[in-house]
Each structure stands twice: as C-alpha cells, then as structure tokens.
Protein backbone atom coordinates (compact mmCIF):
# COMPACT_ATOMS: atom_id res chain seq x y z
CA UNK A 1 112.70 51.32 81.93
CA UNK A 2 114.17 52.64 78.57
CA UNK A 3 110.95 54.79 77.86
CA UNK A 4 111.60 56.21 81.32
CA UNK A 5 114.99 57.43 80.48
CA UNK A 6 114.10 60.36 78.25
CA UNK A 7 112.15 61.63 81.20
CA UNK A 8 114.62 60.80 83.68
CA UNK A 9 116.95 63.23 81.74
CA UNK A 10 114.79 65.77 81.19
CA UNK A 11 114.07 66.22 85.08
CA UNK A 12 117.98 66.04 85.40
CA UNK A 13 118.63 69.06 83.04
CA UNK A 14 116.17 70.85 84.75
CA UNK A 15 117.37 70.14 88.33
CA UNK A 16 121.18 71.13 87.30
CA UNK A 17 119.64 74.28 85.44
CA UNK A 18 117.79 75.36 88.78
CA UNK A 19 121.27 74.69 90.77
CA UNK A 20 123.04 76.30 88.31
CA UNK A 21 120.66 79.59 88.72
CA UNK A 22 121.07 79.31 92.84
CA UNK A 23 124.43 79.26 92.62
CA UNK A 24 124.82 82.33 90.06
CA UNK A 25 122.42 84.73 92.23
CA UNK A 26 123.33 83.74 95.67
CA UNK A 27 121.53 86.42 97.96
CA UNK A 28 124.30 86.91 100.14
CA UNK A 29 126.63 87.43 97.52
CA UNK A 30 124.16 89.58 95.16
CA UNK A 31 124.07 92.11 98.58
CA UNK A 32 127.98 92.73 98.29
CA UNK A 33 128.39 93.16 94.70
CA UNK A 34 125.28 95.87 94.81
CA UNK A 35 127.66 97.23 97.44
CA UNK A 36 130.64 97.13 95.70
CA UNK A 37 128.97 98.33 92.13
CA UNK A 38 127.99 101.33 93.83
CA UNK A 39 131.38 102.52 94.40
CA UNK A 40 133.35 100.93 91.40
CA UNK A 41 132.73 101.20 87.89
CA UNK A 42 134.45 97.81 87.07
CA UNK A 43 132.66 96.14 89.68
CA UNK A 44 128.82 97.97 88.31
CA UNK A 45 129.77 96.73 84.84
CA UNK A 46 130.17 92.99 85.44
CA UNK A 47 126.88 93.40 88.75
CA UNK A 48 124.88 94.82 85.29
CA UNK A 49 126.28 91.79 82.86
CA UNK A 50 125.44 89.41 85.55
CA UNK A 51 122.19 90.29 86.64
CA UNK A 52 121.32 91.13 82.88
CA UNK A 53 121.50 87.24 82.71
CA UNK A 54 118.59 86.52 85.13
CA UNK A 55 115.45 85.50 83.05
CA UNK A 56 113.14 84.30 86.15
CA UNK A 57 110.65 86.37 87.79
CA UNK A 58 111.49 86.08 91.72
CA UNK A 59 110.96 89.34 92.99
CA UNK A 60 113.88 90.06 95.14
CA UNK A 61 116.12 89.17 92.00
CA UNK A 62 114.32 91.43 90.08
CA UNK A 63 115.03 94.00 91.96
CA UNK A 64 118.27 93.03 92.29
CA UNK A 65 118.80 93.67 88.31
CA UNK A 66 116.74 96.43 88.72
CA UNK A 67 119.52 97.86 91.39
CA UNK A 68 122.29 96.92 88.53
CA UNK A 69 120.59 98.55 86.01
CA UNK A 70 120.60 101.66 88.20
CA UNK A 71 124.04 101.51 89.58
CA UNK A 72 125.23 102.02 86.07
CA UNK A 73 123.62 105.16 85.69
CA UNK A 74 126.22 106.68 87.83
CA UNK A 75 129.08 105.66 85.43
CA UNK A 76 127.49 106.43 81.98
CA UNK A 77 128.55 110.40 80.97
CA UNK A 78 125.85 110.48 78.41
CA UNK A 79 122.51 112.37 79.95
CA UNK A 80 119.90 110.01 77.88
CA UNK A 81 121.67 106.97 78.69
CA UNK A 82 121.44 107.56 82.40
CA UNK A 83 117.97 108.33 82.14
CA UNK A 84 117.29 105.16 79.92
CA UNK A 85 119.03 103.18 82.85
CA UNK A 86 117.21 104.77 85.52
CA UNK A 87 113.85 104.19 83.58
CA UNK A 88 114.66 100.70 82.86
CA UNK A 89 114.95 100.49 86.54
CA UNK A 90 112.42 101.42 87.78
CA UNK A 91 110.27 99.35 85.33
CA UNK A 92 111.86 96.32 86.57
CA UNK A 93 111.26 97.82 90.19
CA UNK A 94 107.54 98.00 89.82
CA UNK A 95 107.54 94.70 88.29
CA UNK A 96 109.46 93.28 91.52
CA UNK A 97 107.24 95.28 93.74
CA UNK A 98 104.34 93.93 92.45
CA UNK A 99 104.87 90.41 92.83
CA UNK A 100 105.66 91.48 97.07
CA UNK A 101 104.58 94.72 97.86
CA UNK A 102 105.55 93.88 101.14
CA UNK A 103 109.08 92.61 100.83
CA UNK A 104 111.31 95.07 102.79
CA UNK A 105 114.15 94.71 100.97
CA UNK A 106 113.11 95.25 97.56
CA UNK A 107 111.44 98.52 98.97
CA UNK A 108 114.85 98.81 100.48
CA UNK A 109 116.88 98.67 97.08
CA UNK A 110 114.41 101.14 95.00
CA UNK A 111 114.15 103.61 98.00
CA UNK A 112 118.47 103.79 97.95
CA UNK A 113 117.83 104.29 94.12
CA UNK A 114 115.55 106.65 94.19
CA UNK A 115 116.65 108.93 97.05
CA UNK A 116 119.85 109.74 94.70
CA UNK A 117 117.70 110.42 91.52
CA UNK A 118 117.84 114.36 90.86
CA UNK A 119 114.16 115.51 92.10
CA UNK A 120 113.55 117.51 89.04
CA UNK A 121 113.27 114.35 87.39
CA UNK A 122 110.39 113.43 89.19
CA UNK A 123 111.37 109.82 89.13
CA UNK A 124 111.60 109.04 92.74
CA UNK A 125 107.19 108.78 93.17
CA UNK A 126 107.79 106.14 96.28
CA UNK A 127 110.13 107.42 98.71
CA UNK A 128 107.59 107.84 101.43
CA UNK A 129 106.25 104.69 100.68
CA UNK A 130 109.40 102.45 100.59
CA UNK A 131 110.71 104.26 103.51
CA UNK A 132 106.99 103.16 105.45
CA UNK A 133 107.43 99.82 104.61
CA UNK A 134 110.89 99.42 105.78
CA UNK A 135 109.88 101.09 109.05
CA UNK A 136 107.05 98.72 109.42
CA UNK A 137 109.62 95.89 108.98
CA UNK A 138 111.99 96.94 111.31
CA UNK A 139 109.33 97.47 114.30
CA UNK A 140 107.86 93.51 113.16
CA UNK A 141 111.41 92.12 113.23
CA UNK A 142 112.63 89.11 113.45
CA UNK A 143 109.38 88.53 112.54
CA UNK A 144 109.38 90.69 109.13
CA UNK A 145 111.20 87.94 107.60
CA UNK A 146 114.81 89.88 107.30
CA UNK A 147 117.95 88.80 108.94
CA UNK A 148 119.11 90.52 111.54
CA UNK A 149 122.38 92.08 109.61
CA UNK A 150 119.98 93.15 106.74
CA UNK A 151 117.66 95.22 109.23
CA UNK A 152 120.57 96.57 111.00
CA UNK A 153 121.59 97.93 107.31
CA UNK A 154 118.54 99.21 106.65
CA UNK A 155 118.08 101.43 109.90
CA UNK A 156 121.29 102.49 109.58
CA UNK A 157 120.49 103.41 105.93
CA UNK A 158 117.86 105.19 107.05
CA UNK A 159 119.15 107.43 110.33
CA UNK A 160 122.02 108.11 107.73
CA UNK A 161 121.86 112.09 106.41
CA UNK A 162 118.55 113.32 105.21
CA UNK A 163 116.59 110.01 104.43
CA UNK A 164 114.37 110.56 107.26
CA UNK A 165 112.96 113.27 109.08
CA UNK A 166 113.84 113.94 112.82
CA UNK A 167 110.69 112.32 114.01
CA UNK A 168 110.89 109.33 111.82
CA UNK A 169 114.61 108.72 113.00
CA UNK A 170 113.49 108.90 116.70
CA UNK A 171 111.05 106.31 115.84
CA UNK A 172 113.94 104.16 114.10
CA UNK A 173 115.81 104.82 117.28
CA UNK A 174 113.70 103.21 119.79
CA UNK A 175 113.50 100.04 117.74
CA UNK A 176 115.77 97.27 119.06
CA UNK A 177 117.27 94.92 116.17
C-alpha cells in the first residue's frame, strides 16, 4: 500500500488542480464579466489578468481570453497597443475557432469583436461567417447545443443596429427561441 501512496497523491493534486481551474473559469460567470469589461475599465483589467491565467486549450475559454484581450483595446490610449491587443486576439480567436468551427458562441464573441474593429483595419475577415454560423444555430436550437438565455442574447445581438441586413433580421425574426 505504501508504494501506492505516491500515486494516490499525484492523482489528488491533479483532481484539486482540475477543480481549482472549474471553479476559476465558470462559464456563467466568464459571460458577465465579458459583459461588465466591456463597459468598465476596472472591471476589463482584472477579466484580462484573469483570463491571462488560463493555460488549457478548451476552445470556448480561449475565446474567452481572446474576448479579454480585446476588451482592453478599448481602454489603452496608445494606437500600437490597441492594435497589438486586437491582433493578439484574434490569434487566440483562430486558435479557438479551430478546435470548433462550429461552436456558436465562440463565433459569437469574435463576431461582437470584430464588428467594432475600425474597417480600415481590415481586421474583421469573418463577419459574414460568424454571423452564418450563429444564424444556423439559432434556427437548430435547442438542438445547437446553446441555452436558451445565450441564443436569446445572440439574436438580440444580432437584430441590434447594423449587424445584419434587413433580410437577415427578418430571417432572425421568424425564429422562435
């Protein structure tokens, strides 16, 4: 039993590790500080320390960080560091979005992003296809795998001032969430 012990430890640590990590980048939680980052410098600085903190390679945490990293472009004065945050960004989006292409929400996150980059940039190449793969979602849900309160956010994202044309929004519309 004594050479089990080492072992037994080991599998311990890593169990209160993984906890540990649940705990610190609750979903729910993550959603609301994104929320709050974007309109409170204070609240975008300690988002960005947080999330600067995640090491794994889950996709919707990525983006997550990616989103923090982002968020503090709007509260930097200097020029080059918003465009270093914004670049980091999107790195870490394409990472994210190709581990799930599909995931609706991550397309959500770097479509919000995106859609408030300056155009001249041209740093916002996926608009039309974020905004396609949240549409699909909506029209497959509950199936597409997002809660109900999420989806409702993201239509309501999306009927909101010029992130869709007129035709698209009708087609949002006549979805039922």
């Amino acid at each position: 039993m004594l050479h089990k012990l080492p072992l037994i430890f080991l599998l311990f640590m890593a169990q209160v590790a993984l906890a540990d990590t649940k705990a610190r980048y609750n979903l729910s939680e993550l959603r609301n500080e994104y929320l709050e980052a974007s309109l409170d410098k204070a609240a975008a600085e300690q988002f960005n320390k947080k999330m600067a903190g995640y090491k794994g390679n889950d996709p919707l945490m990525l983006a997550y960080k990616a989103a923090s990293e982002a968020v503090m472009a709007k509260y930097v004065w200097n020029p080059y560091s918003k465009l270093k945050q914004v670049k980091t960004a999107a790195a870490l989006f394409e990472e994210a979005v190709q581990l799930d292409e599909k995931h609706p929400e991550i397309r959500f996150l770097r479509f919000t992003v995106e859609h408030y980059v300056p155009r001249y940039l041209n740093l916002s190449p996926n608009l039309e296809s974020d905004k396609r793969v949240m549409i699909n979602s909506l029209k497959a849900h509950p199936k597409s795998g997002v809660s109900t309160e999420f989806a409702r956010t993201m239509r309501d994202f999306l009927l909101s001032k010029d992130h869709c044309t007129e035709a698209e929004k009708e087609e949002i519309r006549s979805i039922r969430i």
